[in-house]
N, C-alpha and C. Protein backbone atom coordinates (compact mmCIF):
# COMPACT_ATOMS: atom_id res chain seq x y z
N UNK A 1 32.11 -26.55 56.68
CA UNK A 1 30.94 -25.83 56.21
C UNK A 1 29.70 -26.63 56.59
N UNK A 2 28.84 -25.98 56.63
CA UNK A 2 27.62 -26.57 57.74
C UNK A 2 26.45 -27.49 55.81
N UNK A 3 25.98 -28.62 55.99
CA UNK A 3 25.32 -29.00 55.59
C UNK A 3 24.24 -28.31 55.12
N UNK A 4 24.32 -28.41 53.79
CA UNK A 4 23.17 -27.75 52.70
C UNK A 4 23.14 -25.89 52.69
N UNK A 5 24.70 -25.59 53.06
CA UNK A 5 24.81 -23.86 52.75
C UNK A 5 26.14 -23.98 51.94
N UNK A 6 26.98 -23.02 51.20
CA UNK A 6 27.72 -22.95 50.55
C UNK A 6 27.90 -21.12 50.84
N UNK A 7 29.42 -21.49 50.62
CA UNK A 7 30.13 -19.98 50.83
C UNK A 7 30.40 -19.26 49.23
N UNK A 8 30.04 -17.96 49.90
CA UNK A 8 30.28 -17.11 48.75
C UNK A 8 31.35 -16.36 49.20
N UNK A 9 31.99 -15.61 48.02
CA UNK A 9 32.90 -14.29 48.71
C UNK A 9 32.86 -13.44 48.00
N UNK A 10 32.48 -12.01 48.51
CA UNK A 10 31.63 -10.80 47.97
C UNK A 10 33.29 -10.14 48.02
N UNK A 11 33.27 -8.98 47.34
CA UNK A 11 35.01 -8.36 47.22
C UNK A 11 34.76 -7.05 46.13
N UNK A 12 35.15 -6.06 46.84
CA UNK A 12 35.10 -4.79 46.15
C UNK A 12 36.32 -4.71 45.16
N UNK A 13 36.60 -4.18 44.17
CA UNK A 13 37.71 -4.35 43.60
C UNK A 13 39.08 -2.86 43.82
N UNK A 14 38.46 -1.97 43.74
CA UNK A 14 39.13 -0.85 44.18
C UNK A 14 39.38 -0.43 45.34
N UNK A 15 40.81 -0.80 45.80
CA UNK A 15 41.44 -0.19 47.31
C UNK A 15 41.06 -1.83 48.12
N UNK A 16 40.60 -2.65 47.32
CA UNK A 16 40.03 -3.89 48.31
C UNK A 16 40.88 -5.20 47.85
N UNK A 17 40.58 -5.62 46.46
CA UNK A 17 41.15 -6.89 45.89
C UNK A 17 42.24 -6.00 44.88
N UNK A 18 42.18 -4.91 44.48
CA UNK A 18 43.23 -4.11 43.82
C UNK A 18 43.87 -3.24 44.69
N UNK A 19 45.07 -3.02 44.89
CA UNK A 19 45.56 -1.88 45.60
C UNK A 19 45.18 -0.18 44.66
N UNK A 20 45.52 0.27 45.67
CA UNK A 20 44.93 2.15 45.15
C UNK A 20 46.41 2.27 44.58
N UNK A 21 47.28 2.30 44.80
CA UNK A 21 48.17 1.90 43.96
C UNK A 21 48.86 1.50 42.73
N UNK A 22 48.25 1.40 41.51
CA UNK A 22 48.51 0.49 40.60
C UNK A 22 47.95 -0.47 40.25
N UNK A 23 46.37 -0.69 41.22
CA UNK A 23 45.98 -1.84 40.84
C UNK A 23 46.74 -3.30 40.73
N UNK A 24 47.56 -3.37 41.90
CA UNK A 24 47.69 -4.24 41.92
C UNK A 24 47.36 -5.65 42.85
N UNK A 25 47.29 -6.61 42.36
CA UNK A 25 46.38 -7.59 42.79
C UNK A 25 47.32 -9.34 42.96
N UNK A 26 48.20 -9.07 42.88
CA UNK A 26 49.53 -10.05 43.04
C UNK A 26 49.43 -10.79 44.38
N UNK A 27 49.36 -9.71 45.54
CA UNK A 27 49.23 -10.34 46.78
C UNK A 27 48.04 -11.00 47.04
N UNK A 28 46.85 -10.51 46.78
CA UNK A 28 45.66 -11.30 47.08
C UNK A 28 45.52 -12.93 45.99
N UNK A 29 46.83 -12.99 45.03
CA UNK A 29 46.34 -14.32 44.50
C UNK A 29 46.44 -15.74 45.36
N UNK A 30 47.31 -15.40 46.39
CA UNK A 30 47.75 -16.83 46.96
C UNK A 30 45.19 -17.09 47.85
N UNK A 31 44.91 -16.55 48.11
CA UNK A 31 43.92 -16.49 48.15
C UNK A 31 42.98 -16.89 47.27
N UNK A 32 42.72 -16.08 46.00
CA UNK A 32 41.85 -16.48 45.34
C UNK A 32 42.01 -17.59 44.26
N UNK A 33 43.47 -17.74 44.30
CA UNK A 33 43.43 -19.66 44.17
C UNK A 33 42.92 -20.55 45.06
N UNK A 34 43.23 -20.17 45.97
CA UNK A 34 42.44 -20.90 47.22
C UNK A 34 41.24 -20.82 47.47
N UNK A 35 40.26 -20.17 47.26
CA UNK A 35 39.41 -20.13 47.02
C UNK A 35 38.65 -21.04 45.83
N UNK A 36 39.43 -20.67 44.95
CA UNK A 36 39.11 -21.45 43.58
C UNK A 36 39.33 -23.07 43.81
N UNK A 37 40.22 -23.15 44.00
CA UNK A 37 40.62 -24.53 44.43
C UNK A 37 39.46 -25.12 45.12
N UNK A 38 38.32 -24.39 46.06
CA UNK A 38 37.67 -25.13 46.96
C UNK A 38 36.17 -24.97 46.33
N UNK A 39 36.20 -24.54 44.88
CA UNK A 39 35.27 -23.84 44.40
C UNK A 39 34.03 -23.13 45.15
N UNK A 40 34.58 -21.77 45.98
CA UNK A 40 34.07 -20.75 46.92
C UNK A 40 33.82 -19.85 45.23
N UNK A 41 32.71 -19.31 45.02
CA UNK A 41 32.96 -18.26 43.89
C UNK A 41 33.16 -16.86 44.89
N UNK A 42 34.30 -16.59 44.02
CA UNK A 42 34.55 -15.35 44.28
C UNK A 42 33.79 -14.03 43.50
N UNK A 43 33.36 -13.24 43.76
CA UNK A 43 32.00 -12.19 43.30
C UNK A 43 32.08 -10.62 43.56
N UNK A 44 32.57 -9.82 42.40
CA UNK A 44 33.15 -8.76 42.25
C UNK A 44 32.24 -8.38 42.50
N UNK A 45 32.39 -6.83 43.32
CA UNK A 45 31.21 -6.00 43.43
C UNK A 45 31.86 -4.23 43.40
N UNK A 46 31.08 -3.80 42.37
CA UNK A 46 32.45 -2.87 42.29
C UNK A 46 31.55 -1.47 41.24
N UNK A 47 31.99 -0.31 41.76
CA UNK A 47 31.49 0.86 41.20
C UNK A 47 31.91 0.75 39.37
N UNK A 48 32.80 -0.13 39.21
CA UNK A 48 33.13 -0.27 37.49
C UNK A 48 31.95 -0.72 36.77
N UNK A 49 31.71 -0.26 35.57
CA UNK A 49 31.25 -1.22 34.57
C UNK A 49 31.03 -2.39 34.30
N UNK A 50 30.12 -2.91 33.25
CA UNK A 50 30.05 -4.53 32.97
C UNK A 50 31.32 -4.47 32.39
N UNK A 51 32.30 -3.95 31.36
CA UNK A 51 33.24 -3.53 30.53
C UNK A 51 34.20 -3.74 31.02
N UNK A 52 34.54 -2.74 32.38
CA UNK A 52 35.92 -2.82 33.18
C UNK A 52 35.88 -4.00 34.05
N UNK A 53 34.68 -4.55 34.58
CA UNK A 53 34.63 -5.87 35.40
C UNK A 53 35.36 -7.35 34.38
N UNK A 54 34.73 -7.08 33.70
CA UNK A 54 35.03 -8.47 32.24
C UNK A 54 36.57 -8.04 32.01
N UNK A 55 37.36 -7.00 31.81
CA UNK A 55 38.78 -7.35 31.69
C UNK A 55 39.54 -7.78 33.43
N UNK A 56 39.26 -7.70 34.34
CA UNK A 56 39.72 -7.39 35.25
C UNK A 56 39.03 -9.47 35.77
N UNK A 57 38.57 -9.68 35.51
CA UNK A 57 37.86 -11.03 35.15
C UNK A 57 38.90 -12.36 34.54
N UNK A 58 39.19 -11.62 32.89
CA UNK A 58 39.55 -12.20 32.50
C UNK A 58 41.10 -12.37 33.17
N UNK A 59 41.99 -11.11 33.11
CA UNK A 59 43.43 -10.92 34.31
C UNK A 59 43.32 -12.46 34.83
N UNK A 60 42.08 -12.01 36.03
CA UNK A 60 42.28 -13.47 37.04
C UNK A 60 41.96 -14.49 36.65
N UNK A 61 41.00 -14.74 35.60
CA UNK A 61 40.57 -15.93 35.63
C UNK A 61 39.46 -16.10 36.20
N UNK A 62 38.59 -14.99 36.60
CA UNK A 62 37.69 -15.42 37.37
C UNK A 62 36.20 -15.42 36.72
N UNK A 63 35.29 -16.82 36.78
CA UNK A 63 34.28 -16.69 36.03
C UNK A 63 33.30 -16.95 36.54
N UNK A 64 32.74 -16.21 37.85
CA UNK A 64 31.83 -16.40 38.96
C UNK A 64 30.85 -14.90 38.41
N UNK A 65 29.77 -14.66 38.93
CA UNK A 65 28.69 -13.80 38.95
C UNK A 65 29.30 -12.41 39.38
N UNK A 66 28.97 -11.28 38.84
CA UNK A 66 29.49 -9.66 39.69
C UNK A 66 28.09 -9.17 39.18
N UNK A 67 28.58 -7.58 40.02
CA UNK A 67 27.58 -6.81 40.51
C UNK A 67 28.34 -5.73 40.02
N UNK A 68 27.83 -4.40 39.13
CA UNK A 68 28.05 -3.70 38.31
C UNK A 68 27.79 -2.18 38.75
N UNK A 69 28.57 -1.38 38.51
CA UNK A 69 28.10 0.17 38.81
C UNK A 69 27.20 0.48 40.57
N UNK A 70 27.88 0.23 41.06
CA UNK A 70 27.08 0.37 42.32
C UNK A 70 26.33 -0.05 42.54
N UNK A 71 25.97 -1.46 42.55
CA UNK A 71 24.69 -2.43 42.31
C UNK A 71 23.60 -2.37 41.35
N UNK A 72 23.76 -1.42 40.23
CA UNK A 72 23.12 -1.08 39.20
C UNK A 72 22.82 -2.58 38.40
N UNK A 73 23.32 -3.69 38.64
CA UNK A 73 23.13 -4.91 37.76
C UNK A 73 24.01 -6.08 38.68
N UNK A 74 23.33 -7.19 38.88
CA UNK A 74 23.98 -8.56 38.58
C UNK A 74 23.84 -9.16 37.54
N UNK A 75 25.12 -9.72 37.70
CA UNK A 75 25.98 -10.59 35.80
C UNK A 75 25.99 -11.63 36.35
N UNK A 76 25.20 -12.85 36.01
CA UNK A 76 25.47 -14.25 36.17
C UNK A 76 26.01 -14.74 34.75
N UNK A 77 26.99 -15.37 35.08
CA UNK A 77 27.44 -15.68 33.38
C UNK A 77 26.64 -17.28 33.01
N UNK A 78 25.95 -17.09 31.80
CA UNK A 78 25.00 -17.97 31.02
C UNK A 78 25.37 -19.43 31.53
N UNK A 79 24.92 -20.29 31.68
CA UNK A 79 25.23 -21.58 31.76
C UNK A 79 25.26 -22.00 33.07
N UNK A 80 25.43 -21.78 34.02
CA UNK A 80 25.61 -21.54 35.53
C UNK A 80 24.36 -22.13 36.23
N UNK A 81 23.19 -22.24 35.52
CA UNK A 81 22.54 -22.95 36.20
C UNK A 81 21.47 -22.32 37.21
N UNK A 82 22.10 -20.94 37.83
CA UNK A 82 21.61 -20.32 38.69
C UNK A 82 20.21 -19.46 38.44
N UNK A 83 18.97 -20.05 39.03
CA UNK A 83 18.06 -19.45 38.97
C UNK A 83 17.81 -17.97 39.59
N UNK A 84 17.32 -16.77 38.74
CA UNK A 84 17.32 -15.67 38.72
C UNK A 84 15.99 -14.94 38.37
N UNK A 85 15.06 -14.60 39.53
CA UNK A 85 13.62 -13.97 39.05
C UNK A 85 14.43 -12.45 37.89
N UNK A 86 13.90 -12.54 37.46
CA UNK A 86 13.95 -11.15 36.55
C UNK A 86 14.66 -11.51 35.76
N UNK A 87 16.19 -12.10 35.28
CA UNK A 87 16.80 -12.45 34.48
C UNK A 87 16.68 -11.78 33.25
N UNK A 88 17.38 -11.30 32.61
CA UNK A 88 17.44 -11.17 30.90
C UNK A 88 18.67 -11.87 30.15
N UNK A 89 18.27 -12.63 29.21
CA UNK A 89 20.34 -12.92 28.61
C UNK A 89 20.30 -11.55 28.16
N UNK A 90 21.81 -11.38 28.42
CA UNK A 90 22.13 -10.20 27.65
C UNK A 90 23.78 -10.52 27.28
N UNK A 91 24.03 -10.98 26.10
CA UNK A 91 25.80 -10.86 26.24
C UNK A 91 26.30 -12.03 26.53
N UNK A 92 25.81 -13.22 26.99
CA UNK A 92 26.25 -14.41 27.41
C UNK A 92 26.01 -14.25 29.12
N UNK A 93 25.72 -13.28 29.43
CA UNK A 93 25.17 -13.48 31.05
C UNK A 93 23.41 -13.38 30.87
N UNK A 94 22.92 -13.95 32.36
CA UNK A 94 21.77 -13.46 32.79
C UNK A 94 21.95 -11.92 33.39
N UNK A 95 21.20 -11.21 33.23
CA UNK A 95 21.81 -9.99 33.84
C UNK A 95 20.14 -9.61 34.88
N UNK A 96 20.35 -9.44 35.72
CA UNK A 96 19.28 -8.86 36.80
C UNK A 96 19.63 -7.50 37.21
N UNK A 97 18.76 -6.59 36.74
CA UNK A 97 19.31 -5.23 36.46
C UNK A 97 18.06 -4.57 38.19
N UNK A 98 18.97 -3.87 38.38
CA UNK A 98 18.49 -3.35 40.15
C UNK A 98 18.42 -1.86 40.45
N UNK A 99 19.44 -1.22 39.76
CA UNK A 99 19.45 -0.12 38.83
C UNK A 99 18.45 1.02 38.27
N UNK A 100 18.91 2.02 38.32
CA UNK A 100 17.87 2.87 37.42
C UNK A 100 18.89 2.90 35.59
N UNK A 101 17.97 2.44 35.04
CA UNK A 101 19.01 2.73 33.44
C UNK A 101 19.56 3.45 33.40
N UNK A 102 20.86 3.81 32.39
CA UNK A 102 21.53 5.14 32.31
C UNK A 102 20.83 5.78 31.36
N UNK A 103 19.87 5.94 30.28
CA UNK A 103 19.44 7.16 30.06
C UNK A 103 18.56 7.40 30.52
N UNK A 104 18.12 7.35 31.60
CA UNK A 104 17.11 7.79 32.74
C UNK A 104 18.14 8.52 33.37
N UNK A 105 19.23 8.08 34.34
CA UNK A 105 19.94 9.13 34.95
C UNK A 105 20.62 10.26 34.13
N UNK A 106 20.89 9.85 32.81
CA UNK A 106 21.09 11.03 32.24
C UNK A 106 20.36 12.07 31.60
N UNK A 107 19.12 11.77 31.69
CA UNK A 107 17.88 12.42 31.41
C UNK A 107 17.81 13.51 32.91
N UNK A 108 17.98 13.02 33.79
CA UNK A 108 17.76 13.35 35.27
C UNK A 108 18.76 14.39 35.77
N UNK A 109 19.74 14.31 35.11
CA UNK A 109 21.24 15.42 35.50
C UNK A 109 20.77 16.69 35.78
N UNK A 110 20.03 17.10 34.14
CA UNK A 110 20.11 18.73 34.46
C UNK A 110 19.02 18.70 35.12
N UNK A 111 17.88 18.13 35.19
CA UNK A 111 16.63 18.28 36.31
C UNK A 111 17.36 18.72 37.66
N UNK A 112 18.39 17.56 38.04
CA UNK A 112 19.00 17.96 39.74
C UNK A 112 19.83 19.21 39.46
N UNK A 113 20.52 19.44 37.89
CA UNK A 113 21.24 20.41 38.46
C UNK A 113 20.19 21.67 38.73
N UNK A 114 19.68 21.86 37.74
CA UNK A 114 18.08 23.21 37.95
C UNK A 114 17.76 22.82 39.16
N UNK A 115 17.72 21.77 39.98
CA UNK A 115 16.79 21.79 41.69
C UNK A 115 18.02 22.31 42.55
N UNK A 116 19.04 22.35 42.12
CA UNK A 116 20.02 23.01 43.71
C UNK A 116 20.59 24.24 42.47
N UNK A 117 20.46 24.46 41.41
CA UNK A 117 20.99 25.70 41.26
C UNK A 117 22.52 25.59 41.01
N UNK A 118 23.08 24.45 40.65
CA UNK A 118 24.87 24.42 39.99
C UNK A 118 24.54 23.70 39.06
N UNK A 119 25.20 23.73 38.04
CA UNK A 119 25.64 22.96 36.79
C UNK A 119 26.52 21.66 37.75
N UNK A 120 25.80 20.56 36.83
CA UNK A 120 26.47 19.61 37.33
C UNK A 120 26.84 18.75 35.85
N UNK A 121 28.25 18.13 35.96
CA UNK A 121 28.48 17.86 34.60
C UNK A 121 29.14 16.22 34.99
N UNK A 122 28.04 15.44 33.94
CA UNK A 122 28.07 13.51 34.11
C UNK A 122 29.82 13.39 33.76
N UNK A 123 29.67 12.14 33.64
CA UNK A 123 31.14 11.46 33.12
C UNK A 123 31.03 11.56 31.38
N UNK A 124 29.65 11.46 31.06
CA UNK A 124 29.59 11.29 29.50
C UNK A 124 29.73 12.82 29.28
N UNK A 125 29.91 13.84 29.79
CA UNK A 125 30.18 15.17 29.58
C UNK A 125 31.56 15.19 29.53
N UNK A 126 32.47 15.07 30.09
CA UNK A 126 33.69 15.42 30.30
C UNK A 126 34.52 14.43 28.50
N UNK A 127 35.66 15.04 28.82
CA UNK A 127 36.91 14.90 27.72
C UNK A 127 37.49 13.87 28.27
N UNK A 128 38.61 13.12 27.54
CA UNK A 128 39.52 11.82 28.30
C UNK A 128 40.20 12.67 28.79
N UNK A 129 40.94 13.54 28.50
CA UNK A 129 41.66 14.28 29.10
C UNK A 129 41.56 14.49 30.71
N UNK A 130 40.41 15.21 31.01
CA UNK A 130 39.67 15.32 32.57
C UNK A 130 39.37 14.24 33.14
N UNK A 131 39.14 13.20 32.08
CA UNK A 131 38.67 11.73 33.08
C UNK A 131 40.10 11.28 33.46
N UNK A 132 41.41 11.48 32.21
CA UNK A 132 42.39 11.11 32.83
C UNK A 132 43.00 11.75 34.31
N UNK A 133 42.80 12.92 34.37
CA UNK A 133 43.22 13.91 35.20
C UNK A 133 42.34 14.09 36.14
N UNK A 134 41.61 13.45 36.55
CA UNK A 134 40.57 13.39 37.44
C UNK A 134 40.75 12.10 38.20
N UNK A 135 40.91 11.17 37.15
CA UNK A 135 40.35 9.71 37.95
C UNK A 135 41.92 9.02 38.35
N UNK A 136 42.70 9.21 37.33
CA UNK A 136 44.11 8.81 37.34
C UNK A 136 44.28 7.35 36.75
N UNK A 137 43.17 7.56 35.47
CA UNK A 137 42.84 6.23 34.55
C UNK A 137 43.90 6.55 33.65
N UNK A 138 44.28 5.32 32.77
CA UNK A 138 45.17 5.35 31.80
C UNK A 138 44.02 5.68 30.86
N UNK A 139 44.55 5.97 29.16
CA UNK A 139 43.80 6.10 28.46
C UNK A 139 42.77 5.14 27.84
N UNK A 140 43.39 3.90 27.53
CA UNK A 140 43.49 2.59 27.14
C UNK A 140 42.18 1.82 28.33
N UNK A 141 41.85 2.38 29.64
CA UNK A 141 40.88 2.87 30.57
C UNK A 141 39.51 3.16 30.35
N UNK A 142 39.95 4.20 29.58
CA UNK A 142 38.41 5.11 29.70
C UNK A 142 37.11 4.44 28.84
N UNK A 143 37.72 4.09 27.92
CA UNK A 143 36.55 3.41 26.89
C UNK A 143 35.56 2.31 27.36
N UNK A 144 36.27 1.35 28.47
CA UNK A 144 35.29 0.16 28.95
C UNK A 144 34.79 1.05 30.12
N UNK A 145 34.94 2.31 30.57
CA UNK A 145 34.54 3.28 32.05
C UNK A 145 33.43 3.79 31.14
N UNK A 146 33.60 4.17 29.88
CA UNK A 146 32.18 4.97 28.93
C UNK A 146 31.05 4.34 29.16
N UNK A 147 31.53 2.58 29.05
CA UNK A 147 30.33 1.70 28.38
C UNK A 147 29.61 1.67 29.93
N UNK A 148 28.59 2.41 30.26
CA UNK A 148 27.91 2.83 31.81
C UNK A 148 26.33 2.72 31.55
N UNK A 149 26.15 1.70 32.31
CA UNK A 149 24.62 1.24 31.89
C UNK A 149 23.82 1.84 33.31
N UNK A 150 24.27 1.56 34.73
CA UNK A 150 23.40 2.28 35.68
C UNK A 150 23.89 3.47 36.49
N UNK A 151 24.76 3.87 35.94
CA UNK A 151 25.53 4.58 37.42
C UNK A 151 26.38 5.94 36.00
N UNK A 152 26.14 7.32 37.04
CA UNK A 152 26.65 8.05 36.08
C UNK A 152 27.30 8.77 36.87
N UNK A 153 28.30 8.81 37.23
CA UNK A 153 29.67 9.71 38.02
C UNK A 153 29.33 11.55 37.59
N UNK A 154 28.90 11.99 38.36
CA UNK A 154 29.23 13.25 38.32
C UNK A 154 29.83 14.76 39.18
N UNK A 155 30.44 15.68 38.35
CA UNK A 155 30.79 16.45 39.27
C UNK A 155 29.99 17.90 39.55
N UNK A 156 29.96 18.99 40.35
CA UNK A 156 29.31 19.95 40.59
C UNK A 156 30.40 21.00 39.86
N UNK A 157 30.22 22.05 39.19
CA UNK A 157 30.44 23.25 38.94
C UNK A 157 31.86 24.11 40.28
N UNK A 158 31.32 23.95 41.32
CA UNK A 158 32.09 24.26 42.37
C UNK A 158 31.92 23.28 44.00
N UNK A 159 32.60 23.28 44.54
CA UNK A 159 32.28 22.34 45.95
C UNK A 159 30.91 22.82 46.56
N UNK A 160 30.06 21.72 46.62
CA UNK A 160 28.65 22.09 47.08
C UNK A 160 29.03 22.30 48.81
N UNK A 161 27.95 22.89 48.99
CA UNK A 161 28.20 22.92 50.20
C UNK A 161 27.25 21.75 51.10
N UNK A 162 27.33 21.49 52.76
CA UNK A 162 26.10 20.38 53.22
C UNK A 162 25.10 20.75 53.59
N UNK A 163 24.28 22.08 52.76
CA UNK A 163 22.98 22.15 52.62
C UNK A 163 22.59 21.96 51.24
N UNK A 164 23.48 22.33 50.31
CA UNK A 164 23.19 22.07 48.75
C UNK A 164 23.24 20.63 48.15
N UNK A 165 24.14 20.10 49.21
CA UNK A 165 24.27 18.55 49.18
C UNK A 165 23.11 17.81 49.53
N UNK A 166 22.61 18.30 50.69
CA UNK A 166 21.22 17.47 51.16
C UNK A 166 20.39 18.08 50.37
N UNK A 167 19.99 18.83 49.67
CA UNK A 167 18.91 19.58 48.94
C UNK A 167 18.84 18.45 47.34
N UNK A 168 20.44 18.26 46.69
CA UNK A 168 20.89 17.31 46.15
C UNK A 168 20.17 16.18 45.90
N UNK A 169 20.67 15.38 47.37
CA UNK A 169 19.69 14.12 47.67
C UNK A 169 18.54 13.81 47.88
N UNK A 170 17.82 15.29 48.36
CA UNK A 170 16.35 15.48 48.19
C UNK A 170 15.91 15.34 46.96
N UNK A 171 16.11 15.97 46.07
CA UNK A 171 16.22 16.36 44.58
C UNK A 171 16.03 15.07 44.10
N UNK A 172 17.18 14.29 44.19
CA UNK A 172 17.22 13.21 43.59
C UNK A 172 16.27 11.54 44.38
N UNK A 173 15.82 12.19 45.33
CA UNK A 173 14.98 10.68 46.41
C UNK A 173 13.24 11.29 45.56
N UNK A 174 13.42 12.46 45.30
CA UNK A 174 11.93 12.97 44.75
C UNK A 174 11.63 12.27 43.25
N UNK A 175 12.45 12.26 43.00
CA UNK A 175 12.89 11.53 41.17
C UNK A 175 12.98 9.72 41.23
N UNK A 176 13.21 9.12 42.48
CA UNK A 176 13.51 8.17 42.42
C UNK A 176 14.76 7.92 42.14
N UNK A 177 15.62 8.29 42.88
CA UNK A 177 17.28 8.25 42.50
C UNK A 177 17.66 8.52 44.06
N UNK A 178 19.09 7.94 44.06
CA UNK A 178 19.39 8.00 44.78
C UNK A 178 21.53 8.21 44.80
N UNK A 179 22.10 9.50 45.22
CA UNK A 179 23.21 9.54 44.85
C UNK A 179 24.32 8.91 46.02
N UNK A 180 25.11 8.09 45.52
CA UNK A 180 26.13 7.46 45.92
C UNK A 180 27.07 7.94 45.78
């Protein structure tokens, strides 16, 4: 490693460091011991929650900085040393929020759905039932998937089409949003 830089390692958790599969994460450990071992922090970055990141954390053992809901937040965990313009403690992390809040995007739903003309219905709309049957979460799942501070999963009424879709993203770049 080259004098006065240090390695990071950035890692999506779904389909990346977890298999689509079962979530499983067995094979990638001979790695992120190794990693650890050389103290490289390893640095979740991942469409989950602060909620679902922190169990999936604790699993490994891993107590390096993540990135929350689609970059909706970085989590530096407290003590770390690491200087952070914006910073808030929140929870035992610094949290640097990048994000639009979630009751701003949920304020914002039916606005986009009234601009293209479908009902569009969040994640905080739906039943466990549909989130189970939708996402292919266990139940035991859904509760740390609720706790959603920047990022709000939603679905359309019927398959939009790719003019209602770009009309969508218009909708939402006019608002200051932007859909992922």
């Amino acid at each position: 490693m080259t004098q006065g830089r240090r390695l990071v390692v950035f890692t999506d958790l779904d389909g990346t460091l977890l298999s689509h599969e079962g979530y499983d994460w067995a094979p990638a450990w001979p790695a992120i011991a190794a990693l650890k071992a050389r103290g490289v922090p390893l640095v979740f970055t991942s469409s989950k929650t602060r909620s679902e990141i922190e169990r999936w954390r604790r699993r490994m053992g891993n107590t390096d900085p993540f990135i929350s809901e689609n970059g909706g937040a970085l989590w530096i965990p407290a003590g770390l040393g690491l200087p952070a313009a914006g910073a808030v403690r929140i929870g035992g992390y610094d949290r640097v929020a990048i994000g639009t809040p979630y009751n701003r995007l949920r304020q914002a739903l039916p606005r986009l759905a009234e601009a293209v003309g479908i009902p569009l219905r969040g994640f905080a709309d739906m039943s466990d039932a549909e989130i189970v049957e939708r996402t292919g979460m266990t139940a035991d799942e859904i509760g740390p998937a609720r706790h959603r501070e920047y990022d709000e999963p939603f679905v359309p009424a019927r398959p939009l089409t790719p003019s209602e879709e770009r009309h969508l993203e218009q909708a939402a770049a006019s608002s200051g949003l932007r859909i992922t």
